[in-house]
N, C-alpha and C. Protein backbone atom coordinates (compact mmCIF):
# COMPACT_ATOMS: atom_id res chain seq x y z
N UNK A 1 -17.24 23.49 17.64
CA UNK A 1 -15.96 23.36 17.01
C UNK A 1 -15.56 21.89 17.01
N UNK A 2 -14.98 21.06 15.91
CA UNK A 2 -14.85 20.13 15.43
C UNK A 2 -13.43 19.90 16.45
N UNK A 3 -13.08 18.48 16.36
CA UNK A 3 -11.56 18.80 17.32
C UNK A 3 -11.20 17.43 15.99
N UNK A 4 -10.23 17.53 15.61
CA UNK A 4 -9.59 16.78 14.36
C UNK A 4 -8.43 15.37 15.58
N UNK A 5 -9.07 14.47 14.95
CA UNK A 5 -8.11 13.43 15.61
C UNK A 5 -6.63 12.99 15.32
N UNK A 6 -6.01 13.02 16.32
CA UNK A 6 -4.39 12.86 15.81
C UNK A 6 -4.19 11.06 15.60
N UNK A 7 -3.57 10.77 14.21
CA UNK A 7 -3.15 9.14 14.48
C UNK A 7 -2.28 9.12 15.21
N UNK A 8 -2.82 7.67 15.93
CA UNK A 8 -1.68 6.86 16.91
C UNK A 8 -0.61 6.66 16.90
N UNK A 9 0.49 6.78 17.18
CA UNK A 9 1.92 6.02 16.84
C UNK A 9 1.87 4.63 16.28
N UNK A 10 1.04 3.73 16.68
CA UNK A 10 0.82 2.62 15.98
C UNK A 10 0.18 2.75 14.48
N UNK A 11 -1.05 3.53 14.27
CA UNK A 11 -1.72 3.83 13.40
C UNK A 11 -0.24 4.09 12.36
N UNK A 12 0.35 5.12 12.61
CA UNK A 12 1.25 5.93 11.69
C UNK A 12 2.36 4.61 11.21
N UNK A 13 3.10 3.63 12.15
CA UNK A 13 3.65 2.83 11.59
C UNK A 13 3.13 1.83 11.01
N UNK A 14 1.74 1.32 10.86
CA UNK A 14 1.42 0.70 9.59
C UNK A 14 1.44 1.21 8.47
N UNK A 15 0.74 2.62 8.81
CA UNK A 15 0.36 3.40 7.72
C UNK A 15 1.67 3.52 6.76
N UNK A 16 2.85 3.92 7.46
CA UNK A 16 4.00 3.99 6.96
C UNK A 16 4.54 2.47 6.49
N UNK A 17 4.46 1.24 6.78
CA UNK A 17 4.86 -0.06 6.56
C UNK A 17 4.13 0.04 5.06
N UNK A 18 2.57 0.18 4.89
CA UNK A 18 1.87 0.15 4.02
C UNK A 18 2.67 0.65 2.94
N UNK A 19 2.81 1.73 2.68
CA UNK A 19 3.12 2.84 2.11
C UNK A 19 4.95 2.67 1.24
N UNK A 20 5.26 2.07 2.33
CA UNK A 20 6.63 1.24 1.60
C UNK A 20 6.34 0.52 0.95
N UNK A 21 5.26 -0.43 1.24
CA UNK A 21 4.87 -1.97 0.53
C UNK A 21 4.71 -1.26 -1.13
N UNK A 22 3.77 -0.30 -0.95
CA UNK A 22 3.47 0.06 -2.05
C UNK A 22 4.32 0.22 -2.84
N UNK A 23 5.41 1.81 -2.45
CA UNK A 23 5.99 1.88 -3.53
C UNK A 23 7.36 1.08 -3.99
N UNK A 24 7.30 -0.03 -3.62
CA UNK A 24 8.50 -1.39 -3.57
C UNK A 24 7.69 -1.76 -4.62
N UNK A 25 6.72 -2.00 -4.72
CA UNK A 25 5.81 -2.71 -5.28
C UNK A 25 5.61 -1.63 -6.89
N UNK A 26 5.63 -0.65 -6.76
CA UNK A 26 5.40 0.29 -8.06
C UNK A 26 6.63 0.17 -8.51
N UNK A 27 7.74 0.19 -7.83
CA UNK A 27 9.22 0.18 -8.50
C UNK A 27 8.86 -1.08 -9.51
N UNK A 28 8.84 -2.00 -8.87
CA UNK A 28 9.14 -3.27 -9.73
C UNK A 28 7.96 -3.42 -11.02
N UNK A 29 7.02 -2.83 -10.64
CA UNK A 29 5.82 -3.02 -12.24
C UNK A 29 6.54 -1.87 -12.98
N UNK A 30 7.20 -0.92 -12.60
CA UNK A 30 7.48 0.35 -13.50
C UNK A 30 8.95 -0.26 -14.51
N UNK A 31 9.26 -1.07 -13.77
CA UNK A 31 10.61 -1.79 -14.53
C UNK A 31 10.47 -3.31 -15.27
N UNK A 32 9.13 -3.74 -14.48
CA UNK A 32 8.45 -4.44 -16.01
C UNK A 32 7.86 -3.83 -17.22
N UNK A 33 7.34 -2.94 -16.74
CA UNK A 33 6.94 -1.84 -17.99
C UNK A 33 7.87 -1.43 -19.01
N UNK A 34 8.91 -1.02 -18.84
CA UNK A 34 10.05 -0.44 -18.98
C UNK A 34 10.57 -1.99 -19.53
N UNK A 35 10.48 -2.86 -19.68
CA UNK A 35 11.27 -3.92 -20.30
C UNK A 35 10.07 -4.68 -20.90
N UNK A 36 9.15 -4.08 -21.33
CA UNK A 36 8.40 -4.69 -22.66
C UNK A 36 7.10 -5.37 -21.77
N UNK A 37 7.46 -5.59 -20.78
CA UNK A 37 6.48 -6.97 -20.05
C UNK A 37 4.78 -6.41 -19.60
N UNK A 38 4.27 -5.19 -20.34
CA UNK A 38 3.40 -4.43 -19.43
C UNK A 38 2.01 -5.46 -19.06
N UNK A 39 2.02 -6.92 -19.65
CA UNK A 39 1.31 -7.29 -19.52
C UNK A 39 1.50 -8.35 -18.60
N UNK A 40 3.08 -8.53 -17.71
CA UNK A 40 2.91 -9.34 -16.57
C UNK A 40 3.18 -8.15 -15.72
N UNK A 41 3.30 -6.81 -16.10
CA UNK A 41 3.09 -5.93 -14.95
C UNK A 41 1.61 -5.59 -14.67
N UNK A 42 0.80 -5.73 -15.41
CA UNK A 42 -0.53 -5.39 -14.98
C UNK A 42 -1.13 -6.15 -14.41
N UNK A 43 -0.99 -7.95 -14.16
CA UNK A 43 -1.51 -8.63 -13.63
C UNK A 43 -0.76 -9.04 -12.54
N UNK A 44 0.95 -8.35 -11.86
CA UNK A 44 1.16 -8.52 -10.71
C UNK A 44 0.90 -6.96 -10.27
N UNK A 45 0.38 -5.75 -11.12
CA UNK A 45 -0.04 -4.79 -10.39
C UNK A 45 -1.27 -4.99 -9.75
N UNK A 46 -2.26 -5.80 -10.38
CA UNK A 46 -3.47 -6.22 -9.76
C UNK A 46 -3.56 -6.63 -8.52
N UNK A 47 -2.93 -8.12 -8.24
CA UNK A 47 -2.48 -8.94 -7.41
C UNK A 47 -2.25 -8.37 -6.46
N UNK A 48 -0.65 -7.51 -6.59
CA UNK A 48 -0.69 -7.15 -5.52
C UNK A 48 -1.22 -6.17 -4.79
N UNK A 49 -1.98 -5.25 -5.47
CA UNK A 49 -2.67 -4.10 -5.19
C UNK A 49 -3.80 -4.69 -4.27
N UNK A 50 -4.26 -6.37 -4.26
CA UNK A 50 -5.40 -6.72 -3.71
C UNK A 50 -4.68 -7.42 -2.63
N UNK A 51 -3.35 -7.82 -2.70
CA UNK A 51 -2.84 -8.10 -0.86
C UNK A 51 -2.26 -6.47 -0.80
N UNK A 52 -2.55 -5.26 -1.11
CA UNK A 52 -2.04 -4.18 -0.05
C UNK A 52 -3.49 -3.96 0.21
N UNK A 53 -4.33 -3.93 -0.30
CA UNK A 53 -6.02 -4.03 0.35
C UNK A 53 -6.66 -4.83 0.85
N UNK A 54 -6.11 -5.55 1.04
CA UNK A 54 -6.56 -6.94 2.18
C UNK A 54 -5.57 -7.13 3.37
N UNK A 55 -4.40 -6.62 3.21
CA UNK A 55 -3.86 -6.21 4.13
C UNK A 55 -4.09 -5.28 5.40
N UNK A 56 -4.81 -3.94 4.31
CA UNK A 56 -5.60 -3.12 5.02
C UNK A 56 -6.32 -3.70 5.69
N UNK A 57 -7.21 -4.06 5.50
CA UNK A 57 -7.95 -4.22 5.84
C UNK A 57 -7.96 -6.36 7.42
N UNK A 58 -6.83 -6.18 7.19
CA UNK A 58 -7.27 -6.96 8.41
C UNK A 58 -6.52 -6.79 9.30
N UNK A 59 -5.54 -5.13 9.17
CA UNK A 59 -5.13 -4.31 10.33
C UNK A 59 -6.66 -3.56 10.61
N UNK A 60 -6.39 -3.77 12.24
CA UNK A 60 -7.77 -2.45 12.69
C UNK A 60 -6.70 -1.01 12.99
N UNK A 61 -6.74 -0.07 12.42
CA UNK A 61 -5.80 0.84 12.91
C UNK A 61 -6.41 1.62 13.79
N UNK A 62 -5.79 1.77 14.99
CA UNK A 62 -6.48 2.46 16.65
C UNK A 62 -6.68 3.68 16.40
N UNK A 63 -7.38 4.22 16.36
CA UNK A 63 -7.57 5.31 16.91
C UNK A 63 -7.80 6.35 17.81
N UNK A 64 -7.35 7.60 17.86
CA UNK A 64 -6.97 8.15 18.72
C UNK A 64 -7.83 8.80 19.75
């Protein structure tokens, strides 16, 4: 029998920090969109989509 690992309390508040970043970050391309601009929303959706993945990635998140 498999035993499923619980995240850390630490784990969970990046995860959750992350997760805000994001959708702060979708608000504001969805309201460049929404005002004609979809083409400086796609290149700060890029952007920043590659500091929330590089972000990731130079948290180690603990595990449990």
């Amino acid at each position: 029998m498999s035993r499923t690992a619980r995240p850390t309390t630490e784990a969970c508040r990046i995860l959750d920090a992350i997760h805000d970043e994001a959708l702060s970050k979708a608000d504001r391309w969805l309201g460049e969109v929404e005002q004609g601009r979809a083409g400086v929303a796609t290149l700060d959706y890029v952007r920043d989509l590659m500091e929330i993945v590089h972000a990731i990635q130079a948290r180690r998140i603990p595990r449990a």
